[in-house]
C-alpha atoms as a PDB file:
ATOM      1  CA  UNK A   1       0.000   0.000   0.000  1.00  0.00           C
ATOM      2  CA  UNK A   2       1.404   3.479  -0.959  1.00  0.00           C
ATOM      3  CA  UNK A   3       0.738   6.272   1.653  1.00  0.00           C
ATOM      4  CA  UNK A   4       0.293   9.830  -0.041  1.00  0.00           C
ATOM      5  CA  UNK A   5       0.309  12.823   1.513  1.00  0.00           C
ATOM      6  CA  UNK A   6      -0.622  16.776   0.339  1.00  0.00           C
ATOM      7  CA  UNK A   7      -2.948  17.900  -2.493  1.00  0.00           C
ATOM      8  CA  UNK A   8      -1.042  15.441  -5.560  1.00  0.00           C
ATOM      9  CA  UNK A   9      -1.350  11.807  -6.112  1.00  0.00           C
ATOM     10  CA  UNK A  10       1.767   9.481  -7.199  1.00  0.00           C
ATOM     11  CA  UNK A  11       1.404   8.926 -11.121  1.00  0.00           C
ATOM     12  CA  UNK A  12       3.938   5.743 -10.786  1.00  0.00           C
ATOM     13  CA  UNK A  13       4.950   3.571  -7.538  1.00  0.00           C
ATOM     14  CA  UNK A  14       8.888   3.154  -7.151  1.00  0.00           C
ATOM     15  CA  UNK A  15      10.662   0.635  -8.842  1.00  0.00           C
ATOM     16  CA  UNK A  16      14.132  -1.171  -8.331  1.00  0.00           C
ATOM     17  CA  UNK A  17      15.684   1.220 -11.155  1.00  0.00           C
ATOM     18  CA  UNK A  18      14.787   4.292  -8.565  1.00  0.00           C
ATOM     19  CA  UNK A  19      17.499   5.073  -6.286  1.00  0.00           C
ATOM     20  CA  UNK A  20      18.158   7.415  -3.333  1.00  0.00           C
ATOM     21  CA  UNK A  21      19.654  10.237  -4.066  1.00  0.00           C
ATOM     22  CA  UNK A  22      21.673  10.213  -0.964  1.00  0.00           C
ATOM     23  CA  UNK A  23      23.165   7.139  -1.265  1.00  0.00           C
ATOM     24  CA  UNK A  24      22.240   4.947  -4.457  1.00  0.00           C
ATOM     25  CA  UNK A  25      20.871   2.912  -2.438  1.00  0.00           C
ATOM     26  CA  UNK A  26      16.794   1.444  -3.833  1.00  0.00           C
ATOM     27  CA  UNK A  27      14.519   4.490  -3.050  1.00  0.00           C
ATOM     28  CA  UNK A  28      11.629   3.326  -1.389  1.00  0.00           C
ATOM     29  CA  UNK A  29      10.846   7.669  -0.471  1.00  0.00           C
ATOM     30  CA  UNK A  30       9.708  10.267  -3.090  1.00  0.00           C
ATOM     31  CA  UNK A  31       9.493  13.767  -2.207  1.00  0.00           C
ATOM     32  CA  UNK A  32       7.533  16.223  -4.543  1.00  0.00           C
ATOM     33  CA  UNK A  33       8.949  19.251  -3.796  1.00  0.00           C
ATOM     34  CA  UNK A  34       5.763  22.034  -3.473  1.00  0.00           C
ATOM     35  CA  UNK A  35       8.160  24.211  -5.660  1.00  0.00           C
ATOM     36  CA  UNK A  36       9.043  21.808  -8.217  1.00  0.00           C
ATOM     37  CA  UNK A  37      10.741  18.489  -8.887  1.00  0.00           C
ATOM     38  CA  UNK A  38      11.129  15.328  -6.723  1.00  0.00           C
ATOM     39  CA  UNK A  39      13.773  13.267  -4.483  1.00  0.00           C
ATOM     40  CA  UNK A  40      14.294  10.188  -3.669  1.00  0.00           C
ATOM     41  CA  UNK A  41      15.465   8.664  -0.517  1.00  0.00           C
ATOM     42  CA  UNK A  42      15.821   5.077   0.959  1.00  0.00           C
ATOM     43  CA  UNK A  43      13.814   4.862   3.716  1.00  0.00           C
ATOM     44  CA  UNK A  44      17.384   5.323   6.324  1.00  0.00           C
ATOM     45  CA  UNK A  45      17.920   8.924   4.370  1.00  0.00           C
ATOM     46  CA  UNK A  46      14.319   9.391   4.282  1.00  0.00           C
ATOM     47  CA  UNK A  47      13.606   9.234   7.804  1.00  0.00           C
ATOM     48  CA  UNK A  48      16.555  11.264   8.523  1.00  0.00           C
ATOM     49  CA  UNK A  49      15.322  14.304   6.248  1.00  0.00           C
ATOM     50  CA  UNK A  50      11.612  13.852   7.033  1.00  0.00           C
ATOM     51  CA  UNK A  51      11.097  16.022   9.907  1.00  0.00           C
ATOM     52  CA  UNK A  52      12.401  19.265   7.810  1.00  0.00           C
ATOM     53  CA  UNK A  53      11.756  18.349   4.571  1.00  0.00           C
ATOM     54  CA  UNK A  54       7.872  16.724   4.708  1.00  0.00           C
ATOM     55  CA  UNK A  55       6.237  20.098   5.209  1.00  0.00           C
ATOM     56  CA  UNK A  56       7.757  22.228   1.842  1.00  0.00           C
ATOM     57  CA  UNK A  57       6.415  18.756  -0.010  1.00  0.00           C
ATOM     58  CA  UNK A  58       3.796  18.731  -1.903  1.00  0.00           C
ATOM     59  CA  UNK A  59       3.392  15.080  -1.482  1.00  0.00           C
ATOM     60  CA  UNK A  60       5.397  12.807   0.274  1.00  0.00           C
ATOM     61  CA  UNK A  61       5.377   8.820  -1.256  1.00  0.00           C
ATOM     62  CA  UNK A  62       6.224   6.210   1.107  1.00  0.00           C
ATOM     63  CA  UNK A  63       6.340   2.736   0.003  1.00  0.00           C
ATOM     64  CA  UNK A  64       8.943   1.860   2.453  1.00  0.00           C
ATOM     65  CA  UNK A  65       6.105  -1.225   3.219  1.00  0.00           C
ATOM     66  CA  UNK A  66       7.955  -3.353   0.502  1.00  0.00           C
ATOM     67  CA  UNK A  67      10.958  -3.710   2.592  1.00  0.00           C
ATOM     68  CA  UNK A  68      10.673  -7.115   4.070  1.00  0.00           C
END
């Protein structure tokens, strides 16, 4: 199950191919930014930045429930 957040809806889930743009590591975290763009995060980076980040998002995708 993908968990949205903010006014925009997730046009595509995350795939293997997407990676974190920390790390490289499988992004399992995307970020619309309210001004524009995305980033992705593995769920480690994506915790860390979520605090200050989440609320300039527009939407914040977490589909960090695939991790098993």
């Amino acid at each position: 199950m993908t968990a949205t957040t903010g006014t925009l809806e997730a046009t595509t889930t995350l795939t293997a191919l997407d990676r974190c743009d920390r790390c490289g590591a499988q992004a399992y975290i995307r970020a619309e930014l309210a001004s524009g763009g995305a980033l992705l995060f593995c769920n480690h980076h994506g915790r860390e930045v979520e605090d200050t980040l989440r609320p300039k998002t527009a939407s914040w995708i977490d589909e960090s429930d695939k991790i098993s």
